[in-house]
Protein backbone atom coordinates (compact mmCIF):
# COMPACT_ATOMS: atom_id res chain seq x y z
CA UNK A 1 73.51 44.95 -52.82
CA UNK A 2 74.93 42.37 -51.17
CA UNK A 3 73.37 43.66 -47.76
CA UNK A 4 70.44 43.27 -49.19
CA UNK A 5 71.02 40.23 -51.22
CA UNK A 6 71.73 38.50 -47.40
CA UNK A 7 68.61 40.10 -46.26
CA UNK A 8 66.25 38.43 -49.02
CA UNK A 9 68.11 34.92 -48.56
CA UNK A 10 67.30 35.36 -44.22
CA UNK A 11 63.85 36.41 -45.49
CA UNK A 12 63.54 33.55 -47.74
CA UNK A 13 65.00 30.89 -44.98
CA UNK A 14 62.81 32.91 -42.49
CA UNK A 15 59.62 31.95 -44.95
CA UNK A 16 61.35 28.53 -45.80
CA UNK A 17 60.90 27.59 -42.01
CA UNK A 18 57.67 29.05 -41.27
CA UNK A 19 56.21 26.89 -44.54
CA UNK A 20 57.52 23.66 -42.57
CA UNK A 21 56.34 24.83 -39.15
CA UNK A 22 53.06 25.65 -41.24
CA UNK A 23 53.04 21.90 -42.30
CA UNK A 24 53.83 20.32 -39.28
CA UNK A 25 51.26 21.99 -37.80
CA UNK A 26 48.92 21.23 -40.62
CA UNK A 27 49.73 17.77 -40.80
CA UNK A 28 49.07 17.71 -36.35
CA UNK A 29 45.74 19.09 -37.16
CA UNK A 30 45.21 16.26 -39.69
CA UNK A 31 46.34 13.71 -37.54
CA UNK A 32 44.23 15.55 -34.63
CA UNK A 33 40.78 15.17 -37.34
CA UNK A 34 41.90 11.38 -38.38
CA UNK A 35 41.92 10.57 -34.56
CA UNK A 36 38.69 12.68 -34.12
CA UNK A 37 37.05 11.02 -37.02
CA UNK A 38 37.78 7.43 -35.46
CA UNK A 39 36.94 8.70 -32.14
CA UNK A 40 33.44 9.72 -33.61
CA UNK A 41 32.87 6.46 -35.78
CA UNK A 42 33.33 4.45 -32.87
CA UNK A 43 31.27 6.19 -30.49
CA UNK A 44 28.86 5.84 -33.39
CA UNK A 45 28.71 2.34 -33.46
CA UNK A 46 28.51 2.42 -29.76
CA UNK A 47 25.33 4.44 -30.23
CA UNK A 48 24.08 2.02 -32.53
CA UNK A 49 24.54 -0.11 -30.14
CA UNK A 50 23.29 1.24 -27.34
CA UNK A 51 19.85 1.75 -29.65
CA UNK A 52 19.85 -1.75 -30.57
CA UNK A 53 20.47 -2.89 -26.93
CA UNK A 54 17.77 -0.48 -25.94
CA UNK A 55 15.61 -1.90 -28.68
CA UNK A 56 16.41 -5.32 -27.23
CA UNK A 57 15.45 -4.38 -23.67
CA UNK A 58 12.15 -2.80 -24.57
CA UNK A 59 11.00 -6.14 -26.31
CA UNK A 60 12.01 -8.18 -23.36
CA UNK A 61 9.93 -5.93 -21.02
CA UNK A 62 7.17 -6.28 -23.01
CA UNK A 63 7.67 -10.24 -23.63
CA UNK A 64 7.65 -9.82 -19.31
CA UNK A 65 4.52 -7.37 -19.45
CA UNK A 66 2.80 -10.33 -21.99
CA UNK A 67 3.96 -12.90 -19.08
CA UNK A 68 1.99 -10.87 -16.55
CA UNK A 69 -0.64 -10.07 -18.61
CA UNK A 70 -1.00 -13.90 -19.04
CA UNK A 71 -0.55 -15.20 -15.76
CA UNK A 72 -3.01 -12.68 -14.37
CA UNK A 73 -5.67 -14.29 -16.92
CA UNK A 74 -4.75 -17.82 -15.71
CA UNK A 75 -5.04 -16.47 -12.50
CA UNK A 76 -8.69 -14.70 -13.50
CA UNK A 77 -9.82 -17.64 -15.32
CA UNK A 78 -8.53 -20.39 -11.49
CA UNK A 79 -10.58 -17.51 -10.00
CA UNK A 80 -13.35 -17.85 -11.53
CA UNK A 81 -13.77 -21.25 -12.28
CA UNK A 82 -13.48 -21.32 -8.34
CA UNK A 83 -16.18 -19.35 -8.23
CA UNK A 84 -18.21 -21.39 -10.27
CA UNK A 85 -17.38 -24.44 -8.22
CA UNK A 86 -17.90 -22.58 -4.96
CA UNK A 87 -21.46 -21.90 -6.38
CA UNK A 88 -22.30 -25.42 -7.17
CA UNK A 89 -20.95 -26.55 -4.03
CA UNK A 90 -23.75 -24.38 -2.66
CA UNK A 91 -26.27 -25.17 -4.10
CA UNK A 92 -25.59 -28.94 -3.25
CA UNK A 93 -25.42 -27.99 0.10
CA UNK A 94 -28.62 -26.18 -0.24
CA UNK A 95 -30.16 -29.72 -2.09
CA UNK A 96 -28.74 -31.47 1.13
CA UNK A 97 -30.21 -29.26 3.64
CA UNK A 98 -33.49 -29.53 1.67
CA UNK A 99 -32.48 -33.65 1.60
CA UNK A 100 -32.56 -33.43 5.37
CA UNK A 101 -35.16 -31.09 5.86
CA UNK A 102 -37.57 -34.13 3.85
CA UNK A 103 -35.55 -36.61 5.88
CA UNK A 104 -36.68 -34.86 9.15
CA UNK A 105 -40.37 -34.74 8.05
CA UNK A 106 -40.37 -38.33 7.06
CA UNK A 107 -38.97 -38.95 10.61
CA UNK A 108 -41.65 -36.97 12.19
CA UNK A 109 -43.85 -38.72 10.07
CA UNK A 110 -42.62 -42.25 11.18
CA UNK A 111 -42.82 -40.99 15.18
CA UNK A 112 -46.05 -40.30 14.64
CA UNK A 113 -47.07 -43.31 12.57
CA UNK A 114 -45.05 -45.05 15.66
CA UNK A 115 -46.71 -43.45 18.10
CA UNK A 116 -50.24 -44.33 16.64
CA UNK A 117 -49.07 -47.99 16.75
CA UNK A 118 -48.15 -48.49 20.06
CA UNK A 119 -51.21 -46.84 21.05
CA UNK A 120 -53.38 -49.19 19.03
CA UNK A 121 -51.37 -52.00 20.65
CA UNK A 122 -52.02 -50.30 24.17
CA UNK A 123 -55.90 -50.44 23.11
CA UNK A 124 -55.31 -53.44 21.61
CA UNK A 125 -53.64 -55.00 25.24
CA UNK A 126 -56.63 -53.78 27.22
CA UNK A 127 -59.23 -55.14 24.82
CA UNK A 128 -57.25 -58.61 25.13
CA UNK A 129 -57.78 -58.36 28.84
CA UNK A 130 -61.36 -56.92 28.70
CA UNK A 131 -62.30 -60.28 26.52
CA UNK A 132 -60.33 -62.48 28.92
CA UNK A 133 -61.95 -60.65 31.80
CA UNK A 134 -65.27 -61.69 29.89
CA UNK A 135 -64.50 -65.03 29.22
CA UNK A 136 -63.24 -65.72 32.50
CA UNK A 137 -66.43 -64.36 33.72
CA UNK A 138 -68.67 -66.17 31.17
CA UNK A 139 -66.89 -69.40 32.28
CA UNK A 140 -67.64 -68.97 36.14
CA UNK A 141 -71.38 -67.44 35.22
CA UNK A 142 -73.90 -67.92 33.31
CA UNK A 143 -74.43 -64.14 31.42
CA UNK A 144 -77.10 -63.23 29.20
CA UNK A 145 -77.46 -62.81 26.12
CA UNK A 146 -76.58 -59.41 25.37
CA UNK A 147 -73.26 -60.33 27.79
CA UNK A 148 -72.56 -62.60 24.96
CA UNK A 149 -73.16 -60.06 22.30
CA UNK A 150 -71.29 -57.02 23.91
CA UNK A 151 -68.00 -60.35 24.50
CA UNK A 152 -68.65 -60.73 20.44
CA UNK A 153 -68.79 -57.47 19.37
CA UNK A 154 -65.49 -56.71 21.44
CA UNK A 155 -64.05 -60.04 19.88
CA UNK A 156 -64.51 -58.71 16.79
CA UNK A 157 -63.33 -54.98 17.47
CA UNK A 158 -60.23 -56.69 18.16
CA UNK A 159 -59.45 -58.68 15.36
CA UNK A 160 -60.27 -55.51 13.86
CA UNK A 161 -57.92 -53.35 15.76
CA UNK A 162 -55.19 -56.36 15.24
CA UNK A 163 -56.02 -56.06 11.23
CA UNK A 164 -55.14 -52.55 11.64
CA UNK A 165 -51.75 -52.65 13.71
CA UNK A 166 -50.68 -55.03 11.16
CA UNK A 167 -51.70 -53.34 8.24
CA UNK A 168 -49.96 -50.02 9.78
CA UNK A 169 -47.00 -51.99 10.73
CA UNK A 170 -46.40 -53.02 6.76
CA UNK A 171 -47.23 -49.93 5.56
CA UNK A 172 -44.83 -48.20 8.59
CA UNK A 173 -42.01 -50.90 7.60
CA UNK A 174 -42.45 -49.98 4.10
CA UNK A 175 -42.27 -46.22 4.33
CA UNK A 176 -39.01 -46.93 6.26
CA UNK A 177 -37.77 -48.36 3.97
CA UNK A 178 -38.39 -46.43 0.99
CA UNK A 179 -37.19 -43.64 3.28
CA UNK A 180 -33.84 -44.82 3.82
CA UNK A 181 -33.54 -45.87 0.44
CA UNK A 182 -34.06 -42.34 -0.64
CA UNK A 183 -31.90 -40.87 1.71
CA UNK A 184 -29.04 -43.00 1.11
CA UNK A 185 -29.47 -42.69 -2.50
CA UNK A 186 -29.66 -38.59 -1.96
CA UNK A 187 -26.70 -38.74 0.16
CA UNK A 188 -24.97 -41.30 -1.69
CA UNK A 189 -25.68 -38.98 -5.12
CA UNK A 190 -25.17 -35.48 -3.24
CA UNK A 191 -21.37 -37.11 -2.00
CA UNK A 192 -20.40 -38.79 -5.27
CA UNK A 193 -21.03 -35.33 -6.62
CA UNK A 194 -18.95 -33.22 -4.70
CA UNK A 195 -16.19 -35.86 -4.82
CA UNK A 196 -16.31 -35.53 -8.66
CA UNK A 197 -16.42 -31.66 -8.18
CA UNK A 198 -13.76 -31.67 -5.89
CA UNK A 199 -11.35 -34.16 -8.50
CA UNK A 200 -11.97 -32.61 -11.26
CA UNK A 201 -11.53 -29.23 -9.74
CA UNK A 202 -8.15 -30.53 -7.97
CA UNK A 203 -6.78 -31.62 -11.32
CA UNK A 204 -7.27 -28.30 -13.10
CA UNK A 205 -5.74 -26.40 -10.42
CA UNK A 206 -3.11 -28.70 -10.29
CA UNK A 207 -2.59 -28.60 -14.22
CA UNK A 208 -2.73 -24.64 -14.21
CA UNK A 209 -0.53 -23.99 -11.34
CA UNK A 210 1.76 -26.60 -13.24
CA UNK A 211 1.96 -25.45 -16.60
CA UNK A 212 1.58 -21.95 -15.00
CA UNK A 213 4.78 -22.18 -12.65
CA UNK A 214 6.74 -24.28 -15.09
CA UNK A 215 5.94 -21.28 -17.65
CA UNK A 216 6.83 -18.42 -15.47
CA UNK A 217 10.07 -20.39 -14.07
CA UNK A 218 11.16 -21.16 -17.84
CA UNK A 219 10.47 -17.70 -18.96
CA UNK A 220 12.00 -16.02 -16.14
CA UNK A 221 14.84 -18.04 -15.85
CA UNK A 222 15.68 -17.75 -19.44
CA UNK A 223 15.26 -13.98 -20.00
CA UNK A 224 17.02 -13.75 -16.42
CA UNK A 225 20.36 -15.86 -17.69
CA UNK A 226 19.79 -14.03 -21.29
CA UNK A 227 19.46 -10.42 -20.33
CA UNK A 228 22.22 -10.47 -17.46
CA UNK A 229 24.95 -12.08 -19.80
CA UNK A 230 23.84 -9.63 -22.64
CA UNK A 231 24.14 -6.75 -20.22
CA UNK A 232 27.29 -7.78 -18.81
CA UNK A 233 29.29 -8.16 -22.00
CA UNK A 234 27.92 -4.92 -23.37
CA UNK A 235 28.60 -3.00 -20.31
CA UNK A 236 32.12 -4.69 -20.61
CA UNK A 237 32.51 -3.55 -23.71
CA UNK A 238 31.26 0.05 -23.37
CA UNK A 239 33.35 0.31 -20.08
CA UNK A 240 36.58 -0.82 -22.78
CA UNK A 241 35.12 1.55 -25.19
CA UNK A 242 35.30 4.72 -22.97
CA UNK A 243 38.69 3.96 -21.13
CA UNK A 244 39.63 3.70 -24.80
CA UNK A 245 38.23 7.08 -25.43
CA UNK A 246 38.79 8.77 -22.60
CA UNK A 247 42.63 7.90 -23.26
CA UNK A 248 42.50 9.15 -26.51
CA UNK A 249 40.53 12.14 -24.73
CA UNK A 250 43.53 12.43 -22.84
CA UNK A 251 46.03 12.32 -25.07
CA UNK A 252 43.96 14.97 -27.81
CA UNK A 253 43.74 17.44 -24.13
CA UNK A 254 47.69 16.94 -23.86
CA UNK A 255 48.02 17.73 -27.37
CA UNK A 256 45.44 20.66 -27.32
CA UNK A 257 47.35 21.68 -23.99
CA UNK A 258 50.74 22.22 -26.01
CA UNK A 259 49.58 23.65 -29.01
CA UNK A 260 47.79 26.53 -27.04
CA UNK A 261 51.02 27.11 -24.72
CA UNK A 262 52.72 27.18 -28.41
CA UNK A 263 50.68 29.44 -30.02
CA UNK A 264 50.42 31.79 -26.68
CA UNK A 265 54.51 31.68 -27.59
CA UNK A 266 53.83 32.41 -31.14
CA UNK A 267 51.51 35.20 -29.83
CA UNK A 268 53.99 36.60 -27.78
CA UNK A 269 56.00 36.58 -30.81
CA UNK A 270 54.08 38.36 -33.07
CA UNK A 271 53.86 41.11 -30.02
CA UNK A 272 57.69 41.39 -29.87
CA UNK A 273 57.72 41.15 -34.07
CA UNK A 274 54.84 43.98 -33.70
CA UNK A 275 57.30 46.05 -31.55
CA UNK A 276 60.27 46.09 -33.30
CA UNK A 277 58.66 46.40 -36.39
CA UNK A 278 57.60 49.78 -34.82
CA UNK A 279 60.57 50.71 -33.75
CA UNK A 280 62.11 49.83 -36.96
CA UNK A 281 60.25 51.94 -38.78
CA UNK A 282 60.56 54.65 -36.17
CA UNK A 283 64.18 54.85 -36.13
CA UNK A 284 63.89 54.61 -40.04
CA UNK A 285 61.72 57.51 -40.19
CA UNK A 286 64.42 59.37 -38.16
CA UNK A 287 67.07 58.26 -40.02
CA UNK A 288 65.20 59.29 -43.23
CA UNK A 289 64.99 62.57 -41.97
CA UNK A 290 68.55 62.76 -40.67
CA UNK A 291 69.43 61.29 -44.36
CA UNK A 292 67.38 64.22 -45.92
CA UNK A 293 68.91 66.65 -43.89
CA UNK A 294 72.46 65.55 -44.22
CA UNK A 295 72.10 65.25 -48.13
CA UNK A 296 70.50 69.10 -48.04
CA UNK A 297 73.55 69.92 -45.68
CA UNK A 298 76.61 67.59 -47.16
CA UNK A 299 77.50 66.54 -50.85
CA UNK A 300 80.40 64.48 -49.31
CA UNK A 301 79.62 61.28 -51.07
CA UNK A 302 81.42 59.33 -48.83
CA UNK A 303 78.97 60.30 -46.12
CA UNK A 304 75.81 59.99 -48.45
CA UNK A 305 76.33 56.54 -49.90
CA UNK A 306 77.46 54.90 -46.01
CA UNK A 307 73.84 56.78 -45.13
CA UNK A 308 72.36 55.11 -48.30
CA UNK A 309 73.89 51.75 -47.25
CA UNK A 310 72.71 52.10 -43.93
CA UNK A 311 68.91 53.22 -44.96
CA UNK A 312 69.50 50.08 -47.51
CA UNK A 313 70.07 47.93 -44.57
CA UNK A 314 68.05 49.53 -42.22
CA UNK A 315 65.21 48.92 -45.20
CA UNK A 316 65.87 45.50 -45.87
CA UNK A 317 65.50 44.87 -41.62
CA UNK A 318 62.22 46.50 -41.86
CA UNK A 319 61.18 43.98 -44.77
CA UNK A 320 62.93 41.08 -42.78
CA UNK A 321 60.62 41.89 -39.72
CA UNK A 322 57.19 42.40 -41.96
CA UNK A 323 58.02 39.27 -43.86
CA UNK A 324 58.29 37.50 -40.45
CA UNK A 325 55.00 39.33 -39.01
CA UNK A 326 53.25 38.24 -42.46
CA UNK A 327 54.69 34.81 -41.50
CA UNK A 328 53.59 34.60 -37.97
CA UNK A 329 49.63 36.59 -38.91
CA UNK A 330 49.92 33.78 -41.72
CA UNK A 331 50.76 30.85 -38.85
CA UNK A 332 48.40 31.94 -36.51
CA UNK A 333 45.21 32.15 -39.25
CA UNK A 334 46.46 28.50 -40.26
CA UNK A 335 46.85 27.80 -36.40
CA UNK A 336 43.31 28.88 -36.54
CA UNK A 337 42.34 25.17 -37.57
CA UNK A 338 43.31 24.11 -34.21
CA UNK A 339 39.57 26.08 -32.79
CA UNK A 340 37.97 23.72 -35.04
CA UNK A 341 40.33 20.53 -33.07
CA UNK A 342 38.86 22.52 -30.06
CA UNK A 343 35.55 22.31 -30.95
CA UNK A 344 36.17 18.06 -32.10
CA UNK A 345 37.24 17.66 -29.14
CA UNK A 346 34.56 19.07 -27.36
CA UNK A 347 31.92 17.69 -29.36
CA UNK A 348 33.99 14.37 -28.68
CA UNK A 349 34.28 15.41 -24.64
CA UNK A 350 30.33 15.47 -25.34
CA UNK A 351 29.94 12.01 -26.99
CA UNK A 352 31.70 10.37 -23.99
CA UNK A 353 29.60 12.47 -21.53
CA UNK A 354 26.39 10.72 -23.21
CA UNK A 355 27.71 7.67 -23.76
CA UNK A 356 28.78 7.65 -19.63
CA UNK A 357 24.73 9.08 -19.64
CA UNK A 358 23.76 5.94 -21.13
CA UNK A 359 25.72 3.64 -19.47
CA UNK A 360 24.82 4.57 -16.08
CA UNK A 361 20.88 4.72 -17.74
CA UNK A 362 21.85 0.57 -18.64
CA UNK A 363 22.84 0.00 -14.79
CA UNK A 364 19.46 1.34 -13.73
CA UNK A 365 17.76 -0.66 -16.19
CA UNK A 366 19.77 -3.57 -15.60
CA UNK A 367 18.79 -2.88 -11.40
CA UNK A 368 14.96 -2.44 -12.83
CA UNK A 369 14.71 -5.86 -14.48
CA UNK A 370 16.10 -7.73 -11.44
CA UNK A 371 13.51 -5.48 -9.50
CA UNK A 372 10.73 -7.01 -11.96
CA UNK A 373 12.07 -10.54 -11.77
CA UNK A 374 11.93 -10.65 -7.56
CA UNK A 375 8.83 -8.92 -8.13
CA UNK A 376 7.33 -12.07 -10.41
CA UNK A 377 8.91 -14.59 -8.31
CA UNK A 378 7.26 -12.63 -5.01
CA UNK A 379 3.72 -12.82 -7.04
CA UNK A 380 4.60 -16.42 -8.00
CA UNK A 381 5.17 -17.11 -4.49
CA UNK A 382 1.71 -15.26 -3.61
CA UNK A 383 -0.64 -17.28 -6.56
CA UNK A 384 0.82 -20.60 -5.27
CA UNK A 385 0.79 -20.08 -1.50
CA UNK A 386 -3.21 -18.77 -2.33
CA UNK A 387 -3.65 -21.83 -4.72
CA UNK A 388 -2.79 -24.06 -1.64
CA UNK A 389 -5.22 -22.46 0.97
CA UNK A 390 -8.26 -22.82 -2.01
CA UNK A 391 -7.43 -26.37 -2.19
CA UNK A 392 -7.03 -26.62 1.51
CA UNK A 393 -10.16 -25.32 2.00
CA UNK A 394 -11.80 -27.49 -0.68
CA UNK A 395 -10.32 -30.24 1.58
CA UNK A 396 -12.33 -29.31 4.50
CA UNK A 397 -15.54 -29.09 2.47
């Protein structure tokens, strides 16, 4: 009895030590889910915001995407009023081509209205001599009458002529003048024209490309300066976040690491519990049977009751070893707890893969809006070097 009585109090501080290796373990495990738990809220808000971050970059690209958009309609609307302009400027060069063409038949006019005058005067010349021939001749001889009449007749074909070379003169003098009146007024109309054209047409591409340039720099420069900052303090901070969690990572591997080495120990344990336990009950078979056999051979009661005593204790071994492979199945269900830890800390082994996903997906989108800034400034560059070759060539015009 008393055997036995030590046997149940081993059992009992057997069971009395497994219960606070139970709760240690159970209270790792909790500690293991607290830590996993804060882990997962904080890659949670890190999600959040990553989505709000991603959010924030999506409305930037399209605030840069409504930039383009409107720059390209400036730039549609500089085209074609140029257009326009060009068009006009045509068709005033056509009017002044037409202009000259009048100008050039007026001139022809005036040659021959010219030439007609000095051949009057030419006709006019010889007629002078031909009536101072005659005079001279009616002064040194007597002529006839008809001499006389053919000298009169001649007299008066040239006053006539003269009448007529003066009254082509005025009228030539006149048409001259009305001529190059007209002219210069065409010219002086055609030129005030296309110096208006060419103000008014400076000034608005001046304005646009002003307000257009100041726009793009202000736009660009503040969503530049606003997106970089807001990208480098967030990537700061998700860069803190995951050494942070990849420490704790660390640490929950470490921790993982010795509770598998301890329950491959408690396994190996429970092997070496399994095999004595089976040769316990082995050699307690036997000794059964040699019991049996000695109690159907002896009646010495001396012998009998030191067999009892040692089946007793032989007994109470065998219940000390189940208890303690009861307690060790027992541990290693509760042990089982630590596959869910496993599976945390996979799922948290995830988490940090996809949040290292996302923060190498912010780098590329940080390298894509510098890409679309150079390539604004670059088109910038291209609308104003093109704005100054229109107005150059409006120059030459």
């Amino acid at each position: 009895m008393e055997d036995r009585e030590v046997a149940m109090s081993l059992v009992k501080k057997l069971l009395a030590d497994q219960r606070e290796d139970l709760e240690e373990i159970r209270g790792e495990v909790q500690t293991y889910q607290l830590s996993l738990a804060r882990a997962l809220g904080t890659a949670g808000k890190s999600l959040a915001g990553l989505k709000e971050e991603k959010s924030e970059t999506a409305r930037m690209l399209s605030f840069l995407k409504q930039s383009t958009e409107d720059k390209e309609k400036v730039e549609k609307d500089l085209r074609s009023g140029m257009a326009e302009k060009q068009a006009e400027i045509t068709r005033l060069s056509g009017d002044l081509g037409k202009a000259k063409r009048v100008e050039k038949d007026w001139t022809d006019r005036l040659k021959e209205q010219e030439d007609k005058c000095s051949d009057l005067e030419k006709r006019l010349e010889q007629t002078a001599r031909s009536e101072t021939e005659a005079r001279r001749r009616l002064s040194i001889t007597e002529v006839s009458s008809s001499s006389r009449k053919e000298v009169m007749s001649l007299s008066s074909l040239v006053e006539a002529n003269k009448v007529e070379v003066e009254r082509l003169r005025e009228e030539l003098d006149l048409q001259s003048k009305s001529h190059s009146l007209r002219i210069a007024e065409l010219q002086e109309s055609f030129q005030a024209k296309i110096r208006e054209l060419r103000r008014v047409h400076g000034e608005q591409i001046a304005s646009n490309r002003s307000q257009l340039e100041d726009g793009i720099r202000a736009k660009l420069a503040s969503e530049a300066t606003t997106s970089a900052e807001t990208l480098a303090q967030e990537k700061a901070a998700l860069e803190t976040q995951v050494g942070a969690l990849r420490a704790e990572l660390g640490n929950a591997k470490a921790k993982l690491s010795e509770s598998e080495k301890n329950l491959e120990t408690a396994r190996t344990q429970e092997g070496d519990a399994r095999k004595k336990t089976y040769m316990v009950e082995k050699q307690n078979r036997t000794l059964r049977a040699e019991v049996d056999d000695l109690k159907a051979k002896s009646a010495a009661a001396d012998g009998s009751k030191k067999l009892e005593e040692e089946n007793k204790s032989l007994a109470g071994e065998v219940g000390r070893l189940k208890a303690e492979l009861d307690a060790k199945t027992k541990a290693l269900e509760e042990k089982g707890a630590e596959k869910e830890g496993l599976s945390m800390l996979d799922i948290m082994e995830q988490q940090l893969v996809k949040l290292s996903n996302l923060l190498s997906a912010k780098e590329e989108e940080i390298e894509a809006l510098k890409l679309t800034v150079e390539r604004e400034c670059l088109e910038r560059g291209n609308l104003v070097a093109e704005l100054s070759r229109a107005r150059q060539g409006r120059k030459n015009l």
